[in-house]
C-alpha atoms as a PDB file:
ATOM      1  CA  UNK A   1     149.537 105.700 112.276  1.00  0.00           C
ATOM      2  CA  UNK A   2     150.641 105.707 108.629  1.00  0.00           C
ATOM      3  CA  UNK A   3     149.705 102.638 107.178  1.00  0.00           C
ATOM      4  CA  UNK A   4     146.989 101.546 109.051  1.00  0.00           C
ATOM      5  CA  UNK A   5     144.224 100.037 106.694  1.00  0.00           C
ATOM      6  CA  UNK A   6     141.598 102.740 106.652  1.00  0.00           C
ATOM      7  CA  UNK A   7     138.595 100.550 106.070  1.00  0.00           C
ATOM      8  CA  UNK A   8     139.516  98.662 108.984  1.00  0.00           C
ATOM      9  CA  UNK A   9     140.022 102.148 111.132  1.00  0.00           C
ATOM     10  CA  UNK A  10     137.067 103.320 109.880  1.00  0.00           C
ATOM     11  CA  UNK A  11     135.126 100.347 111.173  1.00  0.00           C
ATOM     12  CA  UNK A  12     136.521 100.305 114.774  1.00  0.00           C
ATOM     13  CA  UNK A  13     135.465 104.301 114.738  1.00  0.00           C
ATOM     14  CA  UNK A  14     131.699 103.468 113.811  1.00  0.00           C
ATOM     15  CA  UNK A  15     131.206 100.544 116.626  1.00  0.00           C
ATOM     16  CA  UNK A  16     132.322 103.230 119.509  1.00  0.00           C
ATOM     17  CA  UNK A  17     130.028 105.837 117.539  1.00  0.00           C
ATOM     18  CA  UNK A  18     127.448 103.093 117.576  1.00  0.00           C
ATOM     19  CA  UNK A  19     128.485 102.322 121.744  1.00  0.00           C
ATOM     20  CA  UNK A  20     127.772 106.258 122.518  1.00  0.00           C
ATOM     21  CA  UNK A  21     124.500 106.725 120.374  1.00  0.00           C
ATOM     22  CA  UNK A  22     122.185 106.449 123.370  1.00  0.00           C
ATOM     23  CA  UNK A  23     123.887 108.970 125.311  1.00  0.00           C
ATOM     24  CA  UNK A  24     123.774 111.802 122.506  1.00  0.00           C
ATOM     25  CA  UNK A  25     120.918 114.293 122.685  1.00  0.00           C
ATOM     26  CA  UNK A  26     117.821 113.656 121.008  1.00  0.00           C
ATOM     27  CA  UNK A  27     117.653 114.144 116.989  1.00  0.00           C
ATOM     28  CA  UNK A  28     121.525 113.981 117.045  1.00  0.00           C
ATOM     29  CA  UNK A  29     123.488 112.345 114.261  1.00  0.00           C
ATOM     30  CA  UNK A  30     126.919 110.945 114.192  1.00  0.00           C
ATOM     31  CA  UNK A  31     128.155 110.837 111.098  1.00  0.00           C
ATOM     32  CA  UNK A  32     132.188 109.050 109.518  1.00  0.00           C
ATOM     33  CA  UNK A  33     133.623 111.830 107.183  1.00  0.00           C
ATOM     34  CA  UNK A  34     134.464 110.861 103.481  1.00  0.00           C
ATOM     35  CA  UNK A  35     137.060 108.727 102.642  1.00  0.00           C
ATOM     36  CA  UNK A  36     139.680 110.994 102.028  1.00  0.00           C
ATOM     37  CA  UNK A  37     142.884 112.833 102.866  1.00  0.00           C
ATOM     38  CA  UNK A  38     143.499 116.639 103.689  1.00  0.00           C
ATOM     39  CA  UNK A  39     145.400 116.433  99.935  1.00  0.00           C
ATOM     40  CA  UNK A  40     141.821 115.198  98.669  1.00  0.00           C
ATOM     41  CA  UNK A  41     140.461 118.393  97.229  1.00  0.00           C
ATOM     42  CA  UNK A  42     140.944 118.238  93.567  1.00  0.00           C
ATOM     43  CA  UNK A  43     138.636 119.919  91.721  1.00  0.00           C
ATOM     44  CA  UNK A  44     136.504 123.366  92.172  1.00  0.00           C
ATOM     45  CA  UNK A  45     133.556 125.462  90.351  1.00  0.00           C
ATOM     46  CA  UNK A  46     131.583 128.098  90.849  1.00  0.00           C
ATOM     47  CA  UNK A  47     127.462 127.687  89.925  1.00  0.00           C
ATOM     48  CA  UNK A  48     127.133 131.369  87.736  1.00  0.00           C
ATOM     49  CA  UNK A  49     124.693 133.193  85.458  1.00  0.00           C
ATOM     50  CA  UNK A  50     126.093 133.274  82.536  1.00  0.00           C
ATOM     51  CA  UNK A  51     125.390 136.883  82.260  1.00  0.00           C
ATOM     52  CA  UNK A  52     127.742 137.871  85.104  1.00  0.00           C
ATOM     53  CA  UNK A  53     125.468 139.512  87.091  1.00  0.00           C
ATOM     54  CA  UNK A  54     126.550 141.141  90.798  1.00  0.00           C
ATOM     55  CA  UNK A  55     125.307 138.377  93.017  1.00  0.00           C
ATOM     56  CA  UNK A  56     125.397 141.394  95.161  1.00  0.00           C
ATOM     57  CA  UNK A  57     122.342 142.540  94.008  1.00  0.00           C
ATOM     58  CA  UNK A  58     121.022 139.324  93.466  1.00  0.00           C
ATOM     59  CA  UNK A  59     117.847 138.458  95.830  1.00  0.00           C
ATOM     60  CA  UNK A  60     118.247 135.311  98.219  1.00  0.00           C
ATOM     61  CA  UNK A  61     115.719 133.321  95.872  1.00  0.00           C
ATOM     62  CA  UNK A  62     118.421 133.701  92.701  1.00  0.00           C
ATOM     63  CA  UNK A  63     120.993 132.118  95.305  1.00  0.00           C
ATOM     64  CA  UNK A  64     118.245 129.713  96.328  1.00  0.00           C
ATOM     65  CA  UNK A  65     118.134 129.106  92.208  1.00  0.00           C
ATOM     66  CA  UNK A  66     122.095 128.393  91.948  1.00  0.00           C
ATOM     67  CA  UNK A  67     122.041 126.254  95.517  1.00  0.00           C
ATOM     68  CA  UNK A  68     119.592 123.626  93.904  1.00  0.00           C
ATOM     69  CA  UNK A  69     121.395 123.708  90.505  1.00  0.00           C
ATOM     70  CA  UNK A  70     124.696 122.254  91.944  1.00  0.00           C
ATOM     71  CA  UNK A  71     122.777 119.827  94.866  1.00  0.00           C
ATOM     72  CA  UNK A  72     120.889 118.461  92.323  1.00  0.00           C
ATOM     73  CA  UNK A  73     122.011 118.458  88.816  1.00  0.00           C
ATOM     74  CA  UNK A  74     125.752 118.405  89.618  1.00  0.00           C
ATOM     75  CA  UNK A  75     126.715 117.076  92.931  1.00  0.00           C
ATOM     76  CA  UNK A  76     124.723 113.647  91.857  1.00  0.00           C
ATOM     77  CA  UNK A  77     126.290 113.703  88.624  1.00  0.00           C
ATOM     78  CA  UNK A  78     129.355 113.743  89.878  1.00  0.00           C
ATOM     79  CA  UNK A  79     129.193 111.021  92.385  1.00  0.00           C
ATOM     80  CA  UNK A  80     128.834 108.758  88.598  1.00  0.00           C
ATOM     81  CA  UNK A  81     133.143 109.639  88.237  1.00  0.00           C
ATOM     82  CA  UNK A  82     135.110 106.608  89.284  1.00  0.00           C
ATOM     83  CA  UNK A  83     137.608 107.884  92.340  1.00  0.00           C
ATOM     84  CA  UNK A  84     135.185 110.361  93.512  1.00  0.00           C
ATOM     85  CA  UNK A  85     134.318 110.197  97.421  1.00  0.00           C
ATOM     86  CA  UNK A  86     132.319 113.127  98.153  1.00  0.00           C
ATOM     87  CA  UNK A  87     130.775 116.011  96.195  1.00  0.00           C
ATOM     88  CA  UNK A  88     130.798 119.038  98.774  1.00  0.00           C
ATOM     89  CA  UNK A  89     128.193 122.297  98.499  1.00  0.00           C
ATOM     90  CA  UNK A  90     128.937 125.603  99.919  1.00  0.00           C
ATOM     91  CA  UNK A  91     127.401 129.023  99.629  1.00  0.00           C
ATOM     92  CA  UNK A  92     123.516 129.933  98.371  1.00  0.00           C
ATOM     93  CA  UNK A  93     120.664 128.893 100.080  1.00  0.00           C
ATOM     94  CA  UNK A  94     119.378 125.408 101.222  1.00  0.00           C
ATOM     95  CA  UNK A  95     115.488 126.200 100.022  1.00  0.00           C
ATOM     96  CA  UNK A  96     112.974 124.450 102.179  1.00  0.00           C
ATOM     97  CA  UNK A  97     108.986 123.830 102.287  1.00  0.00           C
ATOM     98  CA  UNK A  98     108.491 125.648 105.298  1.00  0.00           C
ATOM     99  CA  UNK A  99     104.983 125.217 107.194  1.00  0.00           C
ATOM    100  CA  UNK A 100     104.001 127.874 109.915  1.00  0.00           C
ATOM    101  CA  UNK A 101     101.212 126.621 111.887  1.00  0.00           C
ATOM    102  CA  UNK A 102      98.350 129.420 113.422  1.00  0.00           C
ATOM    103  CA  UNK A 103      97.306 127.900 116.693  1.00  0.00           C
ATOM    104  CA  UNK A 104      93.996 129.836 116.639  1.00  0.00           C
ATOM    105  CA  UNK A 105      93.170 128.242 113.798  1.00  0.00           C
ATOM    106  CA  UNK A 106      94.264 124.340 115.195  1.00  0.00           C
ATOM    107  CA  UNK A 107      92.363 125.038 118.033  1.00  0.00           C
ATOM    108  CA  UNK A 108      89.206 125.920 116.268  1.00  0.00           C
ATOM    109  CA  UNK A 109      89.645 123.005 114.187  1.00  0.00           C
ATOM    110  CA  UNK A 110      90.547 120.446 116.609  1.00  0.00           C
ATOM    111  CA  UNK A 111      93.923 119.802 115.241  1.00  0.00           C
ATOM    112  CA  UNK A 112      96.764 119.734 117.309  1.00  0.00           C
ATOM    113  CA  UNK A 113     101.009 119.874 116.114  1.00  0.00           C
ATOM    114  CA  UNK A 114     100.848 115.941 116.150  1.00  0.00           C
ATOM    115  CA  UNK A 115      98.238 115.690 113.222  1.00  0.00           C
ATOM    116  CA  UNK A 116      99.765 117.936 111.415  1.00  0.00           C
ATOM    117  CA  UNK A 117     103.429 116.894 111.458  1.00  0.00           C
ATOM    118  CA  UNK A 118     101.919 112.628 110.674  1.00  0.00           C
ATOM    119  CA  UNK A 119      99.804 114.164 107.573  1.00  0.00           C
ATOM    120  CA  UNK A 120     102.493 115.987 106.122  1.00  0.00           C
ATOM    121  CA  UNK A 121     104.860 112.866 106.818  1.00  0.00           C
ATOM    122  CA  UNK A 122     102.658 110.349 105.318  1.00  0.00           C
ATOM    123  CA  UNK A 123     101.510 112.399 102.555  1.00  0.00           C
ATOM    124  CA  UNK A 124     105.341 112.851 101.281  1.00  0.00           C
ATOM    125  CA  UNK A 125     106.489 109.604 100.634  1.00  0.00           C
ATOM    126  CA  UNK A 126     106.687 106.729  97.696  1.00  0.00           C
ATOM    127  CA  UNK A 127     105.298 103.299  98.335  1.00  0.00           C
ATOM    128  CA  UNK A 128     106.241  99.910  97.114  1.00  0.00           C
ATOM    129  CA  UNK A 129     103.274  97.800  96.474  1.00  0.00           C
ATOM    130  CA  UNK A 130     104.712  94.361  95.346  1.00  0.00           C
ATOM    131  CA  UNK A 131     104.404  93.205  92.146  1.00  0.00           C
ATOM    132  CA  UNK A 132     102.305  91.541  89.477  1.00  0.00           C
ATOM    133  CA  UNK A 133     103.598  88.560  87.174  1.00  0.00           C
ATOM    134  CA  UNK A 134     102.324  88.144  83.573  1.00  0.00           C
ATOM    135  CA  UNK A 135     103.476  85.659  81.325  1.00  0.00           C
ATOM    136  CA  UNK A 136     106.806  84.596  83.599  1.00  0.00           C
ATOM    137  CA  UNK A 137     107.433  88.387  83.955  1.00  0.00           C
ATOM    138  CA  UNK A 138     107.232  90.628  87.198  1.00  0.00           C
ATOM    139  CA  UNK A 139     105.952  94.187  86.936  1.00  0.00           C
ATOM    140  CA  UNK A 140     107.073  96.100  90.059  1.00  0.00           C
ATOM    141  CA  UNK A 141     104.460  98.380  91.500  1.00  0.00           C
ATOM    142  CA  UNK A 142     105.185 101.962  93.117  1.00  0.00           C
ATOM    143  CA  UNK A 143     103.140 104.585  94.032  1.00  0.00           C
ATOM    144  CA  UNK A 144     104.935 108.219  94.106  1.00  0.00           C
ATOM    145  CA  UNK A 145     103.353 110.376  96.729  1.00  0.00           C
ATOM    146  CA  UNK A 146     106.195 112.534  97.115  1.00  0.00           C
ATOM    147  CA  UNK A 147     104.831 116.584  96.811  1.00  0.00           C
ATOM    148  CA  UNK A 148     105.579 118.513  94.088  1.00  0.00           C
ATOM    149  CA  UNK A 149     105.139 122.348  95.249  1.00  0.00           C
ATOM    150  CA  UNK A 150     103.147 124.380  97.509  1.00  0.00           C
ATOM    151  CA  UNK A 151      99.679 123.435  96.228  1.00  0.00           C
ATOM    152  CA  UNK A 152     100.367 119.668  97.127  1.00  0.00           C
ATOM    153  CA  UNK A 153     101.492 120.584 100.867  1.00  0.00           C
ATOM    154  CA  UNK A 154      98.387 122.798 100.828  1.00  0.00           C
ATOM    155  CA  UNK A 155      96.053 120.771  99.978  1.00  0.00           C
ATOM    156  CA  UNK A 156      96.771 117.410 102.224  1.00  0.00           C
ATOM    157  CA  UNK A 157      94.017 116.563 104.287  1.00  0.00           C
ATOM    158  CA  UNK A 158      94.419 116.573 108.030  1.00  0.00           C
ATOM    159  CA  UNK A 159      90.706 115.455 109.028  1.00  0.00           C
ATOM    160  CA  UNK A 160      86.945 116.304 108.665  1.00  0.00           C
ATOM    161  CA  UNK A 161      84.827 118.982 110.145  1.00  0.00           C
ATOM    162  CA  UNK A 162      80.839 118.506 110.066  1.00  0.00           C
ATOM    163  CA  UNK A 163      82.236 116.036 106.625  1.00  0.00           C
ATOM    164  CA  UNK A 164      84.051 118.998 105.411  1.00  0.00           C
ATOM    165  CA  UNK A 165      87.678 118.257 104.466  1.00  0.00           C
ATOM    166  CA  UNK A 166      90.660 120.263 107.266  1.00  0.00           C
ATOM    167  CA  UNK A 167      93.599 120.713 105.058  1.00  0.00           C
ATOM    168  CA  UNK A 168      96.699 122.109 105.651  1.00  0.00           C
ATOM    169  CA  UNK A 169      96.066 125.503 104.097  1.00  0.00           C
ATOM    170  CA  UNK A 170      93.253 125.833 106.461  1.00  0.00           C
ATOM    171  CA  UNK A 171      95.387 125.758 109.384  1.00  0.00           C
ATOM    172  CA  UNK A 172      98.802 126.894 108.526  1.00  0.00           C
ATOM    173  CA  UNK A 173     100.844 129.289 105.745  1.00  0.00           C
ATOM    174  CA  UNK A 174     102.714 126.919 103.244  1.00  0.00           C
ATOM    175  CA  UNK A 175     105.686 129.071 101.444  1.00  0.00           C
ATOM    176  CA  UNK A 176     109.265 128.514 100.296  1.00  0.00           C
ATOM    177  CA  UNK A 177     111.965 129.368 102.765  1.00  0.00           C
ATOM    178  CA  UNK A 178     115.577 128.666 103.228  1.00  0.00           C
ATOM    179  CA  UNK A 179     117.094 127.002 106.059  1.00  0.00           C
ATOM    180  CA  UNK A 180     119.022 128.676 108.307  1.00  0.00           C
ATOM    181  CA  UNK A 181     123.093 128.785 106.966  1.00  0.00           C
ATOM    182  CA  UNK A 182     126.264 128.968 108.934  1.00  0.00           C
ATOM    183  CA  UNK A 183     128.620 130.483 106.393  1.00  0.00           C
ATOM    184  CA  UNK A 184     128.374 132.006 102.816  1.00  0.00           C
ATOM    185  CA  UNK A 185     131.402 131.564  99.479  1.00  0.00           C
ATOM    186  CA  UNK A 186     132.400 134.738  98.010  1.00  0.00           C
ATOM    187  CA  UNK A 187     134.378 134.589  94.430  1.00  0.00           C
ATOM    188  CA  UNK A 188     136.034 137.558  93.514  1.00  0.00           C
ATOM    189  CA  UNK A 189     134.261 139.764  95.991  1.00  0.00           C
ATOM    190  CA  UNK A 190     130.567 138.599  95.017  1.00  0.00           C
ATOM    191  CA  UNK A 191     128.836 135.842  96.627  1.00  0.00           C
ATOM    192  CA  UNK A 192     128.203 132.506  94.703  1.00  0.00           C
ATOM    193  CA  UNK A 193     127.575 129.007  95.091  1.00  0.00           C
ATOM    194  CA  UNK A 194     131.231 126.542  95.364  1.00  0.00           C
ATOM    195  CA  UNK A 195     131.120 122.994  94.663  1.00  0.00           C
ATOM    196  CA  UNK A 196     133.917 120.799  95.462  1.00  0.00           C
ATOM    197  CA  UNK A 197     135.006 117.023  94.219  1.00  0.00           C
ATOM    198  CA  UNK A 198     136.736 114.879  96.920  1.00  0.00           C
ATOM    199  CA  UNK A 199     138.835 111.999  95.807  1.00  0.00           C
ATOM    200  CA  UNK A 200     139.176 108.486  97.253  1.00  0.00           C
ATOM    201  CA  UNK A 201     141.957 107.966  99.431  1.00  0.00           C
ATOM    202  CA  UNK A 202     144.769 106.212  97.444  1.00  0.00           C
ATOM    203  CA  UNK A 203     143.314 106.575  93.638  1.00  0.00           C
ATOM    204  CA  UNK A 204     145.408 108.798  91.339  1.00  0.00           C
ATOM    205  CA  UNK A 205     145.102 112.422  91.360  1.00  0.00           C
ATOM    206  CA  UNK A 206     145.810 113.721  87.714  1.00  0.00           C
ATOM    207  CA  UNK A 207     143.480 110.916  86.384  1.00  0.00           C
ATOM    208  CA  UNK A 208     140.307 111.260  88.581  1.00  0.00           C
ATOM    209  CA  UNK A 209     141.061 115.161  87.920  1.00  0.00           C
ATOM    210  CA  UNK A 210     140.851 114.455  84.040  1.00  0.00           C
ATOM    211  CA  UNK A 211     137.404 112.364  84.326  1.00  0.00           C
ATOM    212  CA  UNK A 212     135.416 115.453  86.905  1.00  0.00           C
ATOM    213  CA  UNK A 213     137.098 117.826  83.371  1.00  0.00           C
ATOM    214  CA  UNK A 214     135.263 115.763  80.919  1.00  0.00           C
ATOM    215  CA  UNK A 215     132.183 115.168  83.266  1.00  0.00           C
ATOM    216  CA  UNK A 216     132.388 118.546  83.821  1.00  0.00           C
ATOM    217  CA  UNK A 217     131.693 119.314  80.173  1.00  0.00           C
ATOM    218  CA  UNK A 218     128.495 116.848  79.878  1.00  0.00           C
ATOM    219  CA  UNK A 219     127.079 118.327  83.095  1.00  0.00           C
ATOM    220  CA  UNK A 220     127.331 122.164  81.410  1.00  0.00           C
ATOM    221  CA  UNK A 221     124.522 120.469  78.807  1.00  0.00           C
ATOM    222  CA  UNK A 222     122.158 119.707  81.215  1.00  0.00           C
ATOM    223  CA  UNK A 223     121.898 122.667  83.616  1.00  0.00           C
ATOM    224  CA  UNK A 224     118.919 125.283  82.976  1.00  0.00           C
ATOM    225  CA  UNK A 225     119.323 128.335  80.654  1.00  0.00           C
ATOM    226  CA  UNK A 226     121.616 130.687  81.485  1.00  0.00           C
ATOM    227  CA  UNK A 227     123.151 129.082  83.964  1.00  0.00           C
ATOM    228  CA  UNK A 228     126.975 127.657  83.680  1.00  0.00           C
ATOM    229  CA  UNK A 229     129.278 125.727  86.110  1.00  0.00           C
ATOM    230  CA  UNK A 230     132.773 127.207  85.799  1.00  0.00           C
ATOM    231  CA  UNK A 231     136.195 125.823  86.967  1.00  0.00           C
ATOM    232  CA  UNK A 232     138.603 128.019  88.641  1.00  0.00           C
ATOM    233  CA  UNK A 233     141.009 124.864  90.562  1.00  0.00           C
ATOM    234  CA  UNK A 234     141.846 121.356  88.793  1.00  0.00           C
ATOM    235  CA  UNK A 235     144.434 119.394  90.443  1.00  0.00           C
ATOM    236  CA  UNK A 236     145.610 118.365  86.508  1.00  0.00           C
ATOM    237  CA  UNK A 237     147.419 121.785  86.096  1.00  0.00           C
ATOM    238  CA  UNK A 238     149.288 122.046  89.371  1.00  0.00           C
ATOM    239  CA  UNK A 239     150.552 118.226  88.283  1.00  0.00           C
ATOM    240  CA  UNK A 240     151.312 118.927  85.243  1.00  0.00           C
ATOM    241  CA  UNK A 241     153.243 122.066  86.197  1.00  0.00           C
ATOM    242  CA  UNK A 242     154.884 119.817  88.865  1.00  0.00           C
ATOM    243  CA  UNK A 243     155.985 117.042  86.469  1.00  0.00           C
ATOM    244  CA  UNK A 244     157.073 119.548  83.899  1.00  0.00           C
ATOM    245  CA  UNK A 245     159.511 121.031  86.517  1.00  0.00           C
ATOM    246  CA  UNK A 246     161.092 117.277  86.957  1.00  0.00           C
ATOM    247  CA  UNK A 247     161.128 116.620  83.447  1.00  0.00           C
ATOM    248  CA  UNK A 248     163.166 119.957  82.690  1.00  0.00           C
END
């Protein structure tokens, strides 16, 4: 009903999510959408070359490119903009780490899908290992173990054979993928990468607008050669337009 207190809505939804989790197939997430309203898309960009090239012609890798350019140089940024609820992604390529086991070669090593899928889980994480005070001062200790690119993944250790070291390159193909997508964006005919700013239900339109503008302009500095985020839809003009009309 209009008017009901949307935190407190929000909550009763997530205890009967919570009440039905046991019944849901396995690996199944339930998930509350963003706080926002269907009026809560404000802003819009495309993720370009700045040479304007066809992204007709463009391989899947150069979408790959533009897909990890807005999920994670922009979309984080953006999350930084006070009234912003959710940064949405659509279009390009999701690139993965992709793994393709050869049984042959598990069987002849003795390693079976379990091994595998622990190594590569425990061998792609950071770990927190306390701390250390000197001198009334604690230095926190962590120990990245996250990989870096296909020669990490390659080279994790699964076991020993005759004290020879199994890795995962011994067993399996490492290469870059892209996981599998369920829709594309197209912008004037050619496809492209669309990001999309959300705003929290209840702040002010024009003025959250006028912060994702400026943040907008800081984010263009960061991105990688050749490589722009342009604006085609900010929720500033069509109020602007709107309170021009009343003014008149």
């Amino acid at each position: 009903e209009d008017g009901t207190d949307i935190y407190f809505a929000r909550q009763l939804i997530s205890s009967r999510l919570h009440g039905v989790k046991d019944i849901l197939p396995e690996n199944t997430e339930s998930l509350i959408g963003p706080i926002a309203t269907g009026l809560g898309e404000i802003f819009m960009w495309s993720v370009e070359r700045e040479d304007h090239s066809s992204s007709k012609n463009q391989k899947p890798s150069s979408l790959m490119e533009l897909r990890e350019v807005q999920d994670w140089i922009i979309r984080p940024q953006l999350f930084n903009v006070p009234g912003v609820t959710e940064v949405n992604s659509v279009g390009g390529y999701v690139k993965q780490y992709q793994v393709a086991p050869d049984p042959r070669k598990m069987i002849a090593f003795g390693i079976n899908f379990r091994d595998l899928m622990e190594a590569l889980s425990k061998n792609n994480s950071n770990k927190g290992a306390g701390y250390i005070e000197r001198q009334g001062e604690q230095y926190l200790i962590r120990s990245p173990g996250q990989v870096k690119d296909l020669k990490d993944i390659r080279q994790i250790v699964l076991g020993s054979h005759d004290g020879v070291p199994i890795r995962v390159k011994n067993v399996a193909e490492v290469k870059l993928g892209k996981d599998l997508r369920t829709g594309a964006a197209t912008l004037n005919g050619k496809e492209t990468v669309l990001g999309t700013v959300f705003m929290l239900k209840g702040e002010n339109s024009r003025s959250v607008s006028l912060h994702v503008a400026e943040k907008m302009k800081e984010i263009n500095k960061t991105l990688p050669k050749g490589i722009v985020a342009k604006t085609f839809y900010d929720r500033t003009h069509l109020v602007n337009a709107t309170l021009k009309t009343v003014r008149n």
